[in-house]
N, C-alpha and C. Protein backbone atom coordinates (compact mmCIF):
# COMPACT_ATOMS: atom_id res chain seq x y z
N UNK A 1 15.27 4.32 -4.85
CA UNK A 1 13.96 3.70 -4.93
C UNK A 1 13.27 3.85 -3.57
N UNK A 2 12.01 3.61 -3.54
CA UNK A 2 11.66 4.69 -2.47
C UNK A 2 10.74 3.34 -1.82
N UNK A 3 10.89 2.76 -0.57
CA UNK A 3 10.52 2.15 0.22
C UNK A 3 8.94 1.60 0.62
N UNK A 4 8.44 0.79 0.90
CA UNK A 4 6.79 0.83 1.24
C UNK A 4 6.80 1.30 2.22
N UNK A 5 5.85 2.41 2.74
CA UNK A 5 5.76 2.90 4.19
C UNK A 5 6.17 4.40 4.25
N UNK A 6 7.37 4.79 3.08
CA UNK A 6 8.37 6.21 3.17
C UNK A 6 7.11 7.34 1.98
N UNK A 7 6.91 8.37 2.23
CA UNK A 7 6.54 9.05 1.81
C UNK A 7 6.62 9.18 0.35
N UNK A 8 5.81 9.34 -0.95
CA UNK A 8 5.72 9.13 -2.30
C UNK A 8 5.80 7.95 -3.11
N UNK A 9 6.15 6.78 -1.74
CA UNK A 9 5.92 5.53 -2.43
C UNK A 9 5.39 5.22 -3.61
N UNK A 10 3.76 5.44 -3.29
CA UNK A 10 2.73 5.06 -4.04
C UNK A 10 3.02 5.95 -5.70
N UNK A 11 3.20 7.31 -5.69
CA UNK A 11 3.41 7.53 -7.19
C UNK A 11 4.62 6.59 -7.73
N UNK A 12 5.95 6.69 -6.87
CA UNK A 12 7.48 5.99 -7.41
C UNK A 12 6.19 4.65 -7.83
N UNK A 13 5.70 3.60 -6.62
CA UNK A 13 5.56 2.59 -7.69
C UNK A 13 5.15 2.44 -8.87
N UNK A 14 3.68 3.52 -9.34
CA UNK A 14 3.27 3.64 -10.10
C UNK A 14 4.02 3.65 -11.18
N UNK A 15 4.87 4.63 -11.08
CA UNK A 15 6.17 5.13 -12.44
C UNK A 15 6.62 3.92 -12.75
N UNK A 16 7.33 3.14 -11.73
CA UNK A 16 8.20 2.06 -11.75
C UNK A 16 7.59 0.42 -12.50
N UNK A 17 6.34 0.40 -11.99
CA UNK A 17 5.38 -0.66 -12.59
C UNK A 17 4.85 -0.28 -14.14
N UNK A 18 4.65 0.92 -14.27
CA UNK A 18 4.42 1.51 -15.47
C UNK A 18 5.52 1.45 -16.74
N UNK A 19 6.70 1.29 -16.21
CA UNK A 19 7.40 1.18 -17.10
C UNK A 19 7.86 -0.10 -17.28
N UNK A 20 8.24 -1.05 -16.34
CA UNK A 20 8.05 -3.02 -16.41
C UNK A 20 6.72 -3.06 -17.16
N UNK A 21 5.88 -2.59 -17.15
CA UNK A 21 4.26 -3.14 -17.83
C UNK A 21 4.74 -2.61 -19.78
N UNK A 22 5.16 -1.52 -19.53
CA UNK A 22 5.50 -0.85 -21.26
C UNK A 22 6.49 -1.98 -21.21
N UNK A 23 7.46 -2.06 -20.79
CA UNK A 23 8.68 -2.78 -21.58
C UNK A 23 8.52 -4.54 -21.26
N UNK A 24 7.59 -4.92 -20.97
CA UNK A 24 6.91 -6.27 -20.85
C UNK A 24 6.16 -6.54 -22.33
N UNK A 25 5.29 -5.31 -22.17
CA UNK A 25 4.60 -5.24 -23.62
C UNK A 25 5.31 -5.11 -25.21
N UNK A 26 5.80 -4.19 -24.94
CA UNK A 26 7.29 -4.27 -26.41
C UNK A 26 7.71 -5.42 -26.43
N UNK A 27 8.13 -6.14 -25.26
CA UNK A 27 8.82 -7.67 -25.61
C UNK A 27 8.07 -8.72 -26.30
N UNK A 28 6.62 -8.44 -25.69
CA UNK A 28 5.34 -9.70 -26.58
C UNK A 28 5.27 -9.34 -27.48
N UNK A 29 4.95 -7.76 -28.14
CA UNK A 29 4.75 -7.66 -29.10
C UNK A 29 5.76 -7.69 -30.38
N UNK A 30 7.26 -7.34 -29.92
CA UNK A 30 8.12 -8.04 -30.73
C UNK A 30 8.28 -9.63 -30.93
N UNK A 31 7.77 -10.44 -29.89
CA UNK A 31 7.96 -11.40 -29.69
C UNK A 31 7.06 -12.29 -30.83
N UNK A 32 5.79 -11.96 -30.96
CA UNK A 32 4.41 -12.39 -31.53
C UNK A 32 5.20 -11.53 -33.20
N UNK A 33 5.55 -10.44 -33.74
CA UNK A 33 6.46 -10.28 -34.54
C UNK A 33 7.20 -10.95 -35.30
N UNK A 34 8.21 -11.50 -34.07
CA UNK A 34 9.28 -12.57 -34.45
C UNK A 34 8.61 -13.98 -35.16
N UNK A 35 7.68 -14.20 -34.39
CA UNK A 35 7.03 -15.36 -34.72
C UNK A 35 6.37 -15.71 -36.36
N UNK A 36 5.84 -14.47 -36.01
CA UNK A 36 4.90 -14.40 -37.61
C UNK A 36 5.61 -14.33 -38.51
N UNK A 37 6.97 -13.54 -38.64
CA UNK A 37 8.18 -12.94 -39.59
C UNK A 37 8.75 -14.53 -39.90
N UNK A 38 9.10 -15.38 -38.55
CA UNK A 38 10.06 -16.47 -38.84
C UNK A 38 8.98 -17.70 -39.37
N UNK A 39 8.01 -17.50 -39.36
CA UNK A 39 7.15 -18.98 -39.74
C UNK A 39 5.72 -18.95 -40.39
N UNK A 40 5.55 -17.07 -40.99
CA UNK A 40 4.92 -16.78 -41.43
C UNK A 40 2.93 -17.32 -41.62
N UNK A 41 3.17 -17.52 -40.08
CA UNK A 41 1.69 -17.49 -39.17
C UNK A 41 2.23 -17.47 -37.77
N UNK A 42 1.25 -17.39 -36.93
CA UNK A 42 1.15 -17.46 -35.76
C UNK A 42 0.53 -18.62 -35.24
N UNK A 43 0.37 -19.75 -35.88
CA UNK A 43 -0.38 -21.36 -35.46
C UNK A 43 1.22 -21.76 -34.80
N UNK A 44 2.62 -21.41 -34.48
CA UNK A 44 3.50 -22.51 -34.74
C UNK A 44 3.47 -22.06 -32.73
N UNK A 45 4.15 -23.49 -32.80
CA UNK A 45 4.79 -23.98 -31.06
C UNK A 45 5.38 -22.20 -30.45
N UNK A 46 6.13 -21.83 -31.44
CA UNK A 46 6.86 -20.54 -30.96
C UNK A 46 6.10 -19.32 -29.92
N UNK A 47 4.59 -19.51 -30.84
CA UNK A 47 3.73 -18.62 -29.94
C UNK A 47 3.81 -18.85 -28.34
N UNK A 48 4.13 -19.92 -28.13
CA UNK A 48 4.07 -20.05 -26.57
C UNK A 48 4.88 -19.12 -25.86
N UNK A 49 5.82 -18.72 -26.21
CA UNK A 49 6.49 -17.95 -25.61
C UNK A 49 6.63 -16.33 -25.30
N UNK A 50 5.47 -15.47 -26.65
CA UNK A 50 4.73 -14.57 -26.04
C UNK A 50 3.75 -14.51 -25.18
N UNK A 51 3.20 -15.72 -25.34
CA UNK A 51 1.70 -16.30 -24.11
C UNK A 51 2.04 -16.34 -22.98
N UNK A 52 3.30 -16.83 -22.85
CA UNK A 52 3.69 -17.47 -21.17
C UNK A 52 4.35 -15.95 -20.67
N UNK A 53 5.27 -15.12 -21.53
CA UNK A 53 5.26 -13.40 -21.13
C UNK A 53 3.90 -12.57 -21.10
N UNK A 54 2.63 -13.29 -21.18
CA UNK A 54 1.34 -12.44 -20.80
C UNK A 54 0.96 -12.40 -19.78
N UNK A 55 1.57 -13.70 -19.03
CA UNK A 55 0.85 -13.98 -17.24
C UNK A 55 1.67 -12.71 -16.65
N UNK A 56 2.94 -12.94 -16.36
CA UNK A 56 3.12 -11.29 -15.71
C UNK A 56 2.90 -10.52 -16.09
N UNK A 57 2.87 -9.95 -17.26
CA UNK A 57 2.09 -8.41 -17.88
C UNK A 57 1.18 -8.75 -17.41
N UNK A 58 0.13 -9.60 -17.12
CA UNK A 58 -1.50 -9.42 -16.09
C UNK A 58 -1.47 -9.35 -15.40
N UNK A 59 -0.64 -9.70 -14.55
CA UNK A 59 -0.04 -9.56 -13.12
C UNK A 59 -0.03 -7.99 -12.91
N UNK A 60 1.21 -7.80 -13.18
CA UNK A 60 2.03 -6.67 -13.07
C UNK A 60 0.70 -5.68 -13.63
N UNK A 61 -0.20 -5.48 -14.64
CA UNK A 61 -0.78 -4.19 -15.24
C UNK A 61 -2.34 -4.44 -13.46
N UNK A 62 -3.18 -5.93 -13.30
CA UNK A 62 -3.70 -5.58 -12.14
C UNK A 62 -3.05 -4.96 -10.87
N UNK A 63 -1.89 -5.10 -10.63
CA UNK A 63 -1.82 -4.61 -9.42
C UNK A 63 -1.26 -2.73 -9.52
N UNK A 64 -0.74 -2.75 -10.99
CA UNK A 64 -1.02 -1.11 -11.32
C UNK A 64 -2.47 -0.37 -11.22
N UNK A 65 -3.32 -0.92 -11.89
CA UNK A 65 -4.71 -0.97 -11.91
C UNK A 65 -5.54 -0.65 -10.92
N UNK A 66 -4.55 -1.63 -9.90
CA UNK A 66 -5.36 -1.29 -8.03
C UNK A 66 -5.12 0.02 -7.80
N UNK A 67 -3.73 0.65 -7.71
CA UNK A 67 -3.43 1.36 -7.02
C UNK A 67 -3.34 2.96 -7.79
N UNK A 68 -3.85 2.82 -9.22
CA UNK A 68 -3.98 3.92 -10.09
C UNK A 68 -4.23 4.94 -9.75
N UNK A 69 -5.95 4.62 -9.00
CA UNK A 69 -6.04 6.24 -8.91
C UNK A 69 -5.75 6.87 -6.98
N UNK A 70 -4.76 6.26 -7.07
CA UNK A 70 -4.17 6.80 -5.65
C UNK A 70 -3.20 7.36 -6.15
N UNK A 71 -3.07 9.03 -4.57
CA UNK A 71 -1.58 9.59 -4.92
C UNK A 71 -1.12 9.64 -3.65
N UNK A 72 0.20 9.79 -3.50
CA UNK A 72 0.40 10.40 -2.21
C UNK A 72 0.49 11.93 -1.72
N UNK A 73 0.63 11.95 -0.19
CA UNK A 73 0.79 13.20 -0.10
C UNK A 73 1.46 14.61 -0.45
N UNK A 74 1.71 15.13 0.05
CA UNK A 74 2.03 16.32 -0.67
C UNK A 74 3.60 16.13 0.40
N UNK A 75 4.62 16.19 -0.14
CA UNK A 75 5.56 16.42 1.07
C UNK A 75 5.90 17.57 1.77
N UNK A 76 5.24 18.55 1.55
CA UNK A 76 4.92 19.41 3.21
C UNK A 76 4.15 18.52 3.55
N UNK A 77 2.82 18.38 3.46
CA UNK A 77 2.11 17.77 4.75
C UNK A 77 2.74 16.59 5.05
N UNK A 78 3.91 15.18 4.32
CA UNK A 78 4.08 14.57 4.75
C UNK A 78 5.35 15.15 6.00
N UNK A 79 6.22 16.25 5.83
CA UNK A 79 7.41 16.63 7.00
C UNK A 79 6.39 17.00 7.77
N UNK A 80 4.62 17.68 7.76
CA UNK A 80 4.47 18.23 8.65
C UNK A 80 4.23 17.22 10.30
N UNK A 81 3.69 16.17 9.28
CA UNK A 81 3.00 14.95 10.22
C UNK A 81 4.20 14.12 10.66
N UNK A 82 5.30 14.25 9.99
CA UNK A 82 6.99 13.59 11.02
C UNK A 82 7.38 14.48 11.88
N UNK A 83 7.25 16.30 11.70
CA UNK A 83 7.26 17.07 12.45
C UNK A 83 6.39 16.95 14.25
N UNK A 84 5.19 16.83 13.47
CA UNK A 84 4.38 17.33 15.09
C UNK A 84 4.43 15.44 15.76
N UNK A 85 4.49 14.47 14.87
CA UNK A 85 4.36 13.11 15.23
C UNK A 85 5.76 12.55 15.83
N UNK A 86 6.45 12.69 14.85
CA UNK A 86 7.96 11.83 15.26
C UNK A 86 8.46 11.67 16.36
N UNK A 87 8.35 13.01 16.85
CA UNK A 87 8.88 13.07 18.40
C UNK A 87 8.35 12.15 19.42
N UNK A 88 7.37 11.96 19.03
CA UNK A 88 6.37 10.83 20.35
C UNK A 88 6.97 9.56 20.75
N UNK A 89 7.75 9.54 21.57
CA UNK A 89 7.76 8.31 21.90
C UNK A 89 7.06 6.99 21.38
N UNK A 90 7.12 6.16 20.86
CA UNK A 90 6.90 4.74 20.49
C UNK A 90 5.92 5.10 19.36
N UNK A 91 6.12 6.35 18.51
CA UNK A 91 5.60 6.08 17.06
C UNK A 91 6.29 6.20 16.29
N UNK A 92 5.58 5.23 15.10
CA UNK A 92 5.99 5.04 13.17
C UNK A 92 4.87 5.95 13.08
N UNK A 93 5.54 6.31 12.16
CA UNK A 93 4.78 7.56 10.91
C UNK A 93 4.88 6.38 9.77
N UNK A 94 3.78 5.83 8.97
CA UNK A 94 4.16 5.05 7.31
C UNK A 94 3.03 6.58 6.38
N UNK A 95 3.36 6.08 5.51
CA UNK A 95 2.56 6.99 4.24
C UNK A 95 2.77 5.87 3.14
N UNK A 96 1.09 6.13 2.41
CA UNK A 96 1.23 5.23 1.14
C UNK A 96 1.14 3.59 1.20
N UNK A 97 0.15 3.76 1.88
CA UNK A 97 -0.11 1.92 1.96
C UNK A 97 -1.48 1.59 1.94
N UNK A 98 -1.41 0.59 0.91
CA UNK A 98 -2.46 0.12 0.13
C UNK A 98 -2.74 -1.12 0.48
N UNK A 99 -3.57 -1.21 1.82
CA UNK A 99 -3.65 -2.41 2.31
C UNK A 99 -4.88 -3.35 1.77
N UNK A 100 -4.17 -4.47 1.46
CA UNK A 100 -5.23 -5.35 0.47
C UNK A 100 -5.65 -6.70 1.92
N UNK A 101 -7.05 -6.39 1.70
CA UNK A 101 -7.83 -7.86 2.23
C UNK A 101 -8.73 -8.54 0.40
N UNK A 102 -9.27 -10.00 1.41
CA UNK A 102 -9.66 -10.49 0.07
C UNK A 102 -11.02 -9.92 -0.51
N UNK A 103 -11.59 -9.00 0.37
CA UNK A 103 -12.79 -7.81 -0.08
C UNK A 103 -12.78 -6.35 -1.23
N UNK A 104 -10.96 -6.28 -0.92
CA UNK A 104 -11.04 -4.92 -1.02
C UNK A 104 -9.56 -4.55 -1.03
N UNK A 105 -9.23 -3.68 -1.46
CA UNK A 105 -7.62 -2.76 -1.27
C UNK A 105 -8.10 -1.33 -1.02
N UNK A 106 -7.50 -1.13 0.45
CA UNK A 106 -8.52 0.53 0.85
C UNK A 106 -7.12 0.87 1.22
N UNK A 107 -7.08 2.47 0.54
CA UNK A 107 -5.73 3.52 0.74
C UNK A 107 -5.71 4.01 1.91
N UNK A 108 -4.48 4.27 2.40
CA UNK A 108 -4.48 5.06 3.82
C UNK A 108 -3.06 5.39 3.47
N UNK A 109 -3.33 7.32 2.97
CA UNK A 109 -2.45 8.11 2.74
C UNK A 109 -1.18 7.79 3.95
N UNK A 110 -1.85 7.83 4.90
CA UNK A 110 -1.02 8.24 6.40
C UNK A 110 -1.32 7.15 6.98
N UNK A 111 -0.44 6.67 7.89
CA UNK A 111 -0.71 5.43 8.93
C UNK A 111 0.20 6.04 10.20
N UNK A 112 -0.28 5.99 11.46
CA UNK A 112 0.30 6.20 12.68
C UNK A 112 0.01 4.94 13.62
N UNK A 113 1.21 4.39 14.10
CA UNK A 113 0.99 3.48 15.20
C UNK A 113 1.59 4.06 15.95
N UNK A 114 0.92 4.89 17.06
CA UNK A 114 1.27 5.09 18.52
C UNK A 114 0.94 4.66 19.77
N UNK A 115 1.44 4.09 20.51
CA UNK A 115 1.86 3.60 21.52
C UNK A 115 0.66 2.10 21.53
N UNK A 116 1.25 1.30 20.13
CA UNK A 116 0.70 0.27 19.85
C UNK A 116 -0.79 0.36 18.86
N UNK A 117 -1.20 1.94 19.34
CA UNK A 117 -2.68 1.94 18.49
C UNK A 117 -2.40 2.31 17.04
N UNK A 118 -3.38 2.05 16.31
CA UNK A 118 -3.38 2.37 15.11
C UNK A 118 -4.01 3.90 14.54
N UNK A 119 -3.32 4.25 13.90
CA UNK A 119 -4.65 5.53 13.41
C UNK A 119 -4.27 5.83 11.72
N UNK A 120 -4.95 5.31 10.98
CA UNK A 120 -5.61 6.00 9.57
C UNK A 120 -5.99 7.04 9.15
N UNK A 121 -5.79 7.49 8.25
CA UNK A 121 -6.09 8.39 7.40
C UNK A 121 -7.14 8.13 6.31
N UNK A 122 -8.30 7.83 6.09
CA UNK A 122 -8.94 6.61 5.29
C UNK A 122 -9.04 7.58 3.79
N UNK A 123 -8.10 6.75 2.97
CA UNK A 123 -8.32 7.71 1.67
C UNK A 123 -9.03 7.02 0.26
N UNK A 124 -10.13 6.10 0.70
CA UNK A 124 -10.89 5.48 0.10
C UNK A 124 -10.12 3.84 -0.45
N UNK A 125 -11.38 3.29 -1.12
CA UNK A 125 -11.45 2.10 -1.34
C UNK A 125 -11.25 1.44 -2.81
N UNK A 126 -11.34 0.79 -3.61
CA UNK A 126 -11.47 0.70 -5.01
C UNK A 126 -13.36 -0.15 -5.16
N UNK A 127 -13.65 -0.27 -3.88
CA UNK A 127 -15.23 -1.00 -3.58
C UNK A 127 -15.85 -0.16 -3.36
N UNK A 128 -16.97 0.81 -4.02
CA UNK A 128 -17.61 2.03 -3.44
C UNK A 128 -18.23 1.58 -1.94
N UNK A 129 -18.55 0.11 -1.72
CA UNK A 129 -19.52 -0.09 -0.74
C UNK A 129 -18.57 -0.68 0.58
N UNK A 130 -16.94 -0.57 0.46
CA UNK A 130 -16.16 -0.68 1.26
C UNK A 130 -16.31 0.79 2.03
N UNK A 131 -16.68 0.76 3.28
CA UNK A 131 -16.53 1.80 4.03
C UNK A 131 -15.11 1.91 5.06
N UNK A 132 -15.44 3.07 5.75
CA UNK A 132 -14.23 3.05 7.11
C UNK A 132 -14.46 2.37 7.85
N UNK A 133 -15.64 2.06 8.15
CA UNK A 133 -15.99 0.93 9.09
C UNK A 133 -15.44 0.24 8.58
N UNK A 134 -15.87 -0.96 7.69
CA UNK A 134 -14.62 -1.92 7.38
C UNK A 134 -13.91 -2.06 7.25
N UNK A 135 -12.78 -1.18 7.08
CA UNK A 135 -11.15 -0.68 7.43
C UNK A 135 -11.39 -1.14 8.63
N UNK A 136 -11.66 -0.49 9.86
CA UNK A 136 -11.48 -0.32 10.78
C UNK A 136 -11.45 -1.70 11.87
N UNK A 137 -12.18 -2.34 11.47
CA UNK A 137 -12.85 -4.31 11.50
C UNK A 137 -11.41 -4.84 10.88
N UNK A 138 -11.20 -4.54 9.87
CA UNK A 138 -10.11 -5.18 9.20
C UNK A 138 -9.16 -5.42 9.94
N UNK A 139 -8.70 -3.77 9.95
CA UNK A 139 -7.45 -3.68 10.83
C UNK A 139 -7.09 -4.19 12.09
N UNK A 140 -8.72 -3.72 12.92
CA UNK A 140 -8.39 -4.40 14.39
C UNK A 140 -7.87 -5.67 14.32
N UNK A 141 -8.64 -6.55 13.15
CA UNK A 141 -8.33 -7.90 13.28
C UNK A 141 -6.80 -8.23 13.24
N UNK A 142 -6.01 -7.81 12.50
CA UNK A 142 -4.81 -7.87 11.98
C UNK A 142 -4.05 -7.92 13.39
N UNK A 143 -4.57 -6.49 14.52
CA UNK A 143 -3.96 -6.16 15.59
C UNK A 143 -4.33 -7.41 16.77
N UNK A 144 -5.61 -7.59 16.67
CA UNK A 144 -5.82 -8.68 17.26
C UNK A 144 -4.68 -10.24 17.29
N UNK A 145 -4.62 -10.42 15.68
CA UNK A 145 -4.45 -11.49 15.30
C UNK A 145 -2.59 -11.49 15.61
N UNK A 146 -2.00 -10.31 15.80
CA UNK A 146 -0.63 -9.82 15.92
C UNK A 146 -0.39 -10.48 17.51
N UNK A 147 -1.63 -10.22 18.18
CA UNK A 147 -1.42 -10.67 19.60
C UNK A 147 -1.50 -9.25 20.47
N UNK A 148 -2.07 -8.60 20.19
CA UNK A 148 -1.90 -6.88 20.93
C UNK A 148 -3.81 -6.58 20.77
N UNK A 149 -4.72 -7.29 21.61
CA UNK A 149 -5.78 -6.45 21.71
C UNK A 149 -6.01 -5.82 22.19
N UNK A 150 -5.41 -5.75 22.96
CA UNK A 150 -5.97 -4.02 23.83
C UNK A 150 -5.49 -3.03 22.94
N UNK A 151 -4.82 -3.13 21.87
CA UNK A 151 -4.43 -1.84 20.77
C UNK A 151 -5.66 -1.87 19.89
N UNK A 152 -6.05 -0.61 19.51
CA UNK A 152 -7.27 -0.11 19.01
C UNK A 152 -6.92 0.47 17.61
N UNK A 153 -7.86 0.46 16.69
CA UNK A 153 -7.37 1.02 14.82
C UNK A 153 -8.65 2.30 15.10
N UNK A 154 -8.03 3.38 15.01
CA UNK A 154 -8.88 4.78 14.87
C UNK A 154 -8.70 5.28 13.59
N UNK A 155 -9.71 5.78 12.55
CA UNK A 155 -10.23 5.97 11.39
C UNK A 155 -10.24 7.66 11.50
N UNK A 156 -9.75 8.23 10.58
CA UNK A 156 -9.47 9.76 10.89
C UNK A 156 -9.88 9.98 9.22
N UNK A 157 -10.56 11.28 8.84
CA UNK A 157 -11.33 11.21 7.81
C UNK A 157 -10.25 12.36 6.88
N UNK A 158 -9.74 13.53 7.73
CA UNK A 158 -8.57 14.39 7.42
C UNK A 158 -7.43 14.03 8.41
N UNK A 159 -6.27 14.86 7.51
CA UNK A 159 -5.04 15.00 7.98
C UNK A 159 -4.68 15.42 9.43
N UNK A 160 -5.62 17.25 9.69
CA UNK A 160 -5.74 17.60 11.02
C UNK A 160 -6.32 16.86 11.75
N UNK A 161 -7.31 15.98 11.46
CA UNK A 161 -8.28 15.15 12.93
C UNK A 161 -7.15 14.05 12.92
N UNK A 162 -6.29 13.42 12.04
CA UNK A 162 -5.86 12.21 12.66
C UNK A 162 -4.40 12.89 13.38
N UNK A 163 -3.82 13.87 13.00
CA UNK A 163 -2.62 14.14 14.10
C UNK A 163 -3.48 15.00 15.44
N UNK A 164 -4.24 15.30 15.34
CA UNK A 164 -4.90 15.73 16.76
C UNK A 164 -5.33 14.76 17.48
N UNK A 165 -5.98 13.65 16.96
CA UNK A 165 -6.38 12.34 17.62
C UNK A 165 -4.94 11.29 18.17
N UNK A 166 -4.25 11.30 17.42
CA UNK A 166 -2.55 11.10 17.83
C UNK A 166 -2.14 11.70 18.69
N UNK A 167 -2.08 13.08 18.89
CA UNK A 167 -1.76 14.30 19.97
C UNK A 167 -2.33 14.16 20.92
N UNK A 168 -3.62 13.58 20.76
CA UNK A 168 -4.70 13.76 22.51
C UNK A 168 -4.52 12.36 23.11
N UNK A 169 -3.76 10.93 22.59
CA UNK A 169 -3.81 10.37 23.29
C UNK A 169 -2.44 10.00 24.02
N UNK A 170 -2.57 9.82 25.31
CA UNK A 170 -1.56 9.90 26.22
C UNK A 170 -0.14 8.77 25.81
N UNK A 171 0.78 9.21 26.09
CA UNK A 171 2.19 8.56 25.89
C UNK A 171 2.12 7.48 26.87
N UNK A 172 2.20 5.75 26.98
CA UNK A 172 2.38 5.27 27.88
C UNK A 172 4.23 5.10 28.23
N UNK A 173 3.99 4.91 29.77
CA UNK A 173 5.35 4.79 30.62
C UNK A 173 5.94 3.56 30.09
N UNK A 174 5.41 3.00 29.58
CA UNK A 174 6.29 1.26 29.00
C UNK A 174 6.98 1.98 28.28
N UNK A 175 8.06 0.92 27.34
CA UNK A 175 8.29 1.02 26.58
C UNK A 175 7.40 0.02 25.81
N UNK A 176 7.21 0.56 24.25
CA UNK A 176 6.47 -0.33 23.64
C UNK A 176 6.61 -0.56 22.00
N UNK A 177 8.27 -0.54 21.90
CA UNK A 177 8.55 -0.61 20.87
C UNK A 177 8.25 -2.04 20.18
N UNK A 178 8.27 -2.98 20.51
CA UNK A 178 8.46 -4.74 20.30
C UNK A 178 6.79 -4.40 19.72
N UNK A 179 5.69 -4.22 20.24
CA UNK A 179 4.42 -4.67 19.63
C UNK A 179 4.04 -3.38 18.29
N UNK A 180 5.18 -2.18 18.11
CA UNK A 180 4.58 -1.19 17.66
C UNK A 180 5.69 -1.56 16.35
N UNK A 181 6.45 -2.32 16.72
CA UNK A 181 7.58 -2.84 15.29
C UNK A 181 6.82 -4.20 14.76
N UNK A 182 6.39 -4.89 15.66
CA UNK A 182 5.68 -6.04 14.82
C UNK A 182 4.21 -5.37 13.86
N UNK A 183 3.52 -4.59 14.39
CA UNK A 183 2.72 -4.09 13.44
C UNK A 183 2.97 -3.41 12.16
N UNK A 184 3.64 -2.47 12.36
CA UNK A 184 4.44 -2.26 11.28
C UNK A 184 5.17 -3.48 10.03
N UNK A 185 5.78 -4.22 10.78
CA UNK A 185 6.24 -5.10 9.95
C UNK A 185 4.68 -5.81 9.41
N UNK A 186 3.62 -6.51 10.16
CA UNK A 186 2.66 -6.87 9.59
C UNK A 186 2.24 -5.86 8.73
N UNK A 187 1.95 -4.85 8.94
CA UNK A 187 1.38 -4.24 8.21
C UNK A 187 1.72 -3.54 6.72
N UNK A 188 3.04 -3.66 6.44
CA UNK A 188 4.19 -3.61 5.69
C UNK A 188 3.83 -4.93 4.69
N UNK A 189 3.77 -5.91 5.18
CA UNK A 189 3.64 -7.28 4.43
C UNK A 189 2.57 -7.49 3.91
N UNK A 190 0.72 -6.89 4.12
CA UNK A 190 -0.44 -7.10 3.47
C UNK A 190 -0.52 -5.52 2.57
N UNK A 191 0.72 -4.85 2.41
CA UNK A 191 0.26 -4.11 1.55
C UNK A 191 0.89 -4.04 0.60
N UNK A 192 0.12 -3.26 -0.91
CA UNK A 192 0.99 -3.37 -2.04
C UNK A 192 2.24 -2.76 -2.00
């Protein structure tokens, strides 16, 4: 099963939620079945118990819903970006995170935190009128709110501008693993 953050996430969940949502549904609908077969209506107490199996099937089919028409990358380009990235001192490479505020859930194929900064891949919104700018507001805040402002969220529109924008900025002499693992972990936790 494939991790939040690890490359193809986002289709595995899809598959994986897709099939809890089918076999959620077979259960009500045998269930509502059972009911009608054993008491020959559906007015009796029994119904409650396909009803109360509908709250997670709503659950479970919105948060499929969110993340539908997202895919992930292609895995060449995801080895290419662990390739030219990994090596860097004090960066995570994530892929496939669907970071939800209470505005919006905006995709970011690729995520790089290097040397505390952030950098995106912005692969749209499910809000047409959610822009990168507001990603970008979002995120800082998050970094802010982590306790790391002097770390900055950079918005990269392709694949090549955000590992070149990664590449051009300088490696610091700290070490700076402690603020570049807490983001991650935050950032791990507000997404689907």
């Amino acid at each position: 099963m494939k991790e939040k953050g690890s490359l193809g996430y986002m289709n595995a969940y899809k598959k994986r939620q897709g099939r809890y949502i089918a076999g959620l549904a077979l259960v009500i609908l045998a269930a509502v079945a059972a009911v009608f077969l054993i008491f020959g209506t559906l007015r009796h107490v029994a119904i409650l118990i396909p009803v109360i199996l509908a709250l997670p099937f709503a659950k479970l089919s919105v948060l499929w819903l969110i993340v539908a028409k997202y895919h992930s990358l292609d895995e060449t380009e995801g080895k290419q970006v662990q390739e030219r990235l990994g090596k860097r001192k004090n960066c995570i490479v994530l892929f496939d995170m669907a970071l939800s505020s209470y505005e919006t859930v905006s995709y970011v194929p690729c995520l790089v935190i290097d040397q505390g900064n952030l950098y995106l891949l912005w692969g749209g919104s499910n809000d047409k009128h959610y822009k990168e700018e507001q990603l970008k507001e979002y995120v800082q805040g998050i970094i802010d709110r982590t306790g790391y402002s002097e770390f900055h969220a950079f918005i990269c529109s392709t694949l090549p501008e955000l590992m070149e924008t990664v590449e051009a900025a300088p490696e610091a002499e700290g070490d700076l693993a402690t603020p570049c693992q807490r983001l991650q972990q935050r950032l791990l936790d507000i997404c689907v």
